[in-house]
C-alpha atoms as a PDB file:
ATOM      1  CA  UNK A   1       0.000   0.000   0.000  1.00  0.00           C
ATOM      2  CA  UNK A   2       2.031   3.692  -1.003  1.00  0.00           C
ATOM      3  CA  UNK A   3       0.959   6.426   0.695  1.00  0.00           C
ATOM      4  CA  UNK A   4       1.983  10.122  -0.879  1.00  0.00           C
ATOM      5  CA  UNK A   5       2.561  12.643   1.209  1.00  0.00           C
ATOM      6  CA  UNK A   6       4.413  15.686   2.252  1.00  0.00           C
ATOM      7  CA  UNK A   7       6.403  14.556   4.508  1.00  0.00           C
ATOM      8  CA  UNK A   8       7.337  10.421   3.848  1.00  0.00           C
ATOM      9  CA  UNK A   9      10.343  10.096   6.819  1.00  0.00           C
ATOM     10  CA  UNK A  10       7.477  11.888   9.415  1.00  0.00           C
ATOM     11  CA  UNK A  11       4.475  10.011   8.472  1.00  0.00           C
ATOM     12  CA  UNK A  12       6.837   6.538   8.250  1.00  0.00           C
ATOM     13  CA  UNK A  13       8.163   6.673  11.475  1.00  0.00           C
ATOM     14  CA  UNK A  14       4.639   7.765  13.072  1.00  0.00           C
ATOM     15  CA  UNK A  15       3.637   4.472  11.175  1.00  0.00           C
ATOM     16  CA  UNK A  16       6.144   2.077  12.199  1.00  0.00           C
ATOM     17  CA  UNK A  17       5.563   3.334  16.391  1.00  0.00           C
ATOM     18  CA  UNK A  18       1.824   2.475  15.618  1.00  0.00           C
ATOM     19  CA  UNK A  19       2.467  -0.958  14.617  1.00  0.00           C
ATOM     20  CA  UNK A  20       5.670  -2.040  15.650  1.00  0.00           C
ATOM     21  CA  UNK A  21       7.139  -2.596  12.314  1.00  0.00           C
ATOM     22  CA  UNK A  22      10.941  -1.050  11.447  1.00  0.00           C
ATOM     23  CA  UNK A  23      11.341   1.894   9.239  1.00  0.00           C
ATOM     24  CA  UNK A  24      13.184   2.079   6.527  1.00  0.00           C
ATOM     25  CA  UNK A  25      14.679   4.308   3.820  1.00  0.00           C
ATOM     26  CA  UNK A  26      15.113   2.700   0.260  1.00  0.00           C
ATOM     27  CA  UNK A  27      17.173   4.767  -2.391  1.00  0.00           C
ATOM     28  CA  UNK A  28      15.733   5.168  -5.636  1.00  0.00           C
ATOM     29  CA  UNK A  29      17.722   7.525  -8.171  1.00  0.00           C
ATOM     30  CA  UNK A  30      15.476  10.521  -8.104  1.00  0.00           C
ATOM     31  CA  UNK A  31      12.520   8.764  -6.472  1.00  0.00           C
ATOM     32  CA  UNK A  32      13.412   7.590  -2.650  1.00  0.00           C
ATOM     33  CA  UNK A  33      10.784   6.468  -0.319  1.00  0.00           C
ATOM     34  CA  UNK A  34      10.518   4.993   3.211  1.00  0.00           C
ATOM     35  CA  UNK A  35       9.019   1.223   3.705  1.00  0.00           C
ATOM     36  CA  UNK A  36       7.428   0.368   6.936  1.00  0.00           C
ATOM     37  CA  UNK A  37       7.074  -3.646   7.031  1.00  0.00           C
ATOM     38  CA  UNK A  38       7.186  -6.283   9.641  1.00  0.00           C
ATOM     39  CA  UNK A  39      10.464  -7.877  10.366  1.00  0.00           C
ATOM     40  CA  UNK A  40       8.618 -11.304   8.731  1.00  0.00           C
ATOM     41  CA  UNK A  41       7.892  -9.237   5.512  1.00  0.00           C
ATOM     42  CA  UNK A  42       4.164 -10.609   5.729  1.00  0.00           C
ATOM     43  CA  UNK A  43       3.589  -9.566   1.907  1.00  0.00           C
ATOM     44  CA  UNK A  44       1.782  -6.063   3.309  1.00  0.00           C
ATOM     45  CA  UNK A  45       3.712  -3.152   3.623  1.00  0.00           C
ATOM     46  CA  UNK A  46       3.434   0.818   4.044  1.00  0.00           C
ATOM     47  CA  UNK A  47       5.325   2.659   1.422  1.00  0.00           C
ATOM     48  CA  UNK A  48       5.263   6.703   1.827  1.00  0.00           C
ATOM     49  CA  UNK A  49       6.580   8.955  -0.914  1.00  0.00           C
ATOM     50  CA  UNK A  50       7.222  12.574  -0.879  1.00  0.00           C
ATOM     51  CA  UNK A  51       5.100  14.358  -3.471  1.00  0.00           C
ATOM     52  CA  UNK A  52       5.239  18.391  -3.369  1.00  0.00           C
ATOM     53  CA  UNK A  53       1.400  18.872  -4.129  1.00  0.00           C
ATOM     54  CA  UNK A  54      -0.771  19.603  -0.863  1.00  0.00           C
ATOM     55  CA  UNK A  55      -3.968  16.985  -0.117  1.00  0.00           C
ATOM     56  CA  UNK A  56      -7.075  18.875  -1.526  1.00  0.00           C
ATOM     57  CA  UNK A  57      -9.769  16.115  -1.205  1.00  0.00           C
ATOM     58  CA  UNK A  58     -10.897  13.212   1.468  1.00  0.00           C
ATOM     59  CA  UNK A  59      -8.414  10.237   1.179  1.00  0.00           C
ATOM     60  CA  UNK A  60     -11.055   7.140  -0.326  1.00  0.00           C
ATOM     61  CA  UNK A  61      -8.401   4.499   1.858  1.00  0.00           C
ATOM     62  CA  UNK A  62      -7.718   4.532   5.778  1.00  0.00           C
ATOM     63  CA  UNK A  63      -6.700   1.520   7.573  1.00  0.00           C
ATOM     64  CA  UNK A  64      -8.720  -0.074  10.242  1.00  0.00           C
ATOM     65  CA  UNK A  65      -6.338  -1.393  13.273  1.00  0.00           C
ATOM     66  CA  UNK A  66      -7.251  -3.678  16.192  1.00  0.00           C
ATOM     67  CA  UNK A  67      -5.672  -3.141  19.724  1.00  0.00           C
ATOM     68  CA  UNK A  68      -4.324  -6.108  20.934  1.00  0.00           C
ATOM     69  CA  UNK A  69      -3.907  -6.735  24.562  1.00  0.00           C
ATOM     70  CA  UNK A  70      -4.977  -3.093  25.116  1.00  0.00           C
ATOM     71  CA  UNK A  71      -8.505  -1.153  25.022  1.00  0.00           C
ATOM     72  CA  UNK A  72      -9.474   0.780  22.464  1.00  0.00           C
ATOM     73  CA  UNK A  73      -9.577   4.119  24.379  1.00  0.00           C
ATOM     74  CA  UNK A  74      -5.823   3.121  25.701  1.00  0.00           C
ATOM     75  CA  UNK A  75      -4.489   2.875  21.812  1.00  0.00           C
ATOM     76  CA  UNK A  76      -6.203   5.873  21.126  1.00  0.00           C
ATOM     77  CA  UNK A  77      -3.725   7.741  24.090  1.00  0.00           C
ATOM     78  CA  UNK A  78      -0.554   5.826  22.592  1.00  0.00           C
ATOM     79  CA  UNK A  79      -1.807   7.313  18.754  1.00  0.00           C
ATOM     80  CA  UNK A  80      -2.020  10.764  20.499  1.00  0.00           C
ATOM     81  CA  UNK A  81       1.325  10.451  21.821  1.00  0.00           C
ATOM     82  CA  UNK A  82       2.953   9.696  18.634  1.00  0.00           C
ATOM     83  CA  UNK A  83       1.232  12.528  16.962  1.00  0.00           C
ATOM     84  CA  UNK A  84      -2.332  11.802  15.607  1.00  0.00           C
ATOM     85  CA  UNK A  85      -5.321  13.710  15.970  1.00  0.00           C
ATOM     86  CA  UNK A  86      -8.917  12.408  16.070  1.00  0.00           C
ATOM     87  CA  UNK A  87     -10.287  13.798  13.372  1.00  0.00           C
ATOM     88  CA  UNK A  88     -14.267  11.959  13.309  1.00  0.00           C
ATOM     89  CA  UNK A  89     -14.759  10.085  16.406  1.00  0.00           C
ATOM     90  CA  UNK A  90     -17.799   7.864  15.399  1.00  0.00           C
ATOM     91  CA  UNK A  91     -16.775   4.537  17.101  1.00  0.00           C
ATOM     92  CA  UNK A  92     -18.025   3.381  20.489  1.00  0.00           C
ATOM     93  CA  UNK A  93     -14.685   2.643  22.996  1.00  0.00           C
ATOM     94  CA  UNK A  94     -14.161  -0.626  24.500  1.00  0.00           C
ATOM     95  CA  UNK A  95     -17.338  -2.322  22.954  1.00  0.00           C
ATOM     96  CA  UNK A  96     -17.379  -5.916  22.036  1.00  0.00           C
ATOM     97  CA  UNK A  97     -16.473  -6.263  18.499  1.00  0.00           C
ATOM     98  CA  UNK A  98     -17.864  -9.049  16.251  1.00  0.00           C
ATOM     99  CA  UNK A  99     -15.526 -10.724  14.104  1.00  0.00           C
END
């Protein structure tokens, strides 16, 4: 999945604190990037390029993440820490979730 953005080191570090996966900057003559992927290279990773053009319209992708070992509510304070910001809180904390 390759993110653009404005800033690609920022958003991939933010990204690999949120799940636990290392960071990493690969070289590509005139094009580098940063890849966030877990150590066991699972097939899925995060890949954030800079672009210079600003965001002028709702992203159509977002990523839905499950707390593990933690409550909702708690892994919303650890995303706060690292830098997020609620930005539409429409979810109900620490109810049960069906899978």
């Amino acid at each position: 999945m390759t993110f653009d953005c404005l800033d690609s080191e920022l958003i991939a570090r933010f990204w690999s604190e949120v799940t636990g996966w290392p960071c990493e900057k690969e070289e590509m003559p005139g094009n580098p990037y940063w890849v966030v992927e877990s150590a066991e290279k699972l097939r899925i990773r995060l890949v954030f390029v800079a672009v210079p053009e600003v965001k002028e319209m709702k992203s159509r992708l977002h990523l839905d993440l499950l707390p593990l070992g933690v409550t909702q509510a708690a892994e919303l304070v650890r995303f706060e820490s690292l830098g997020a910001h609620i930005v539409d809180g429409r979810r109900h904390l620490d109810s049960p979730r069906v899978l």
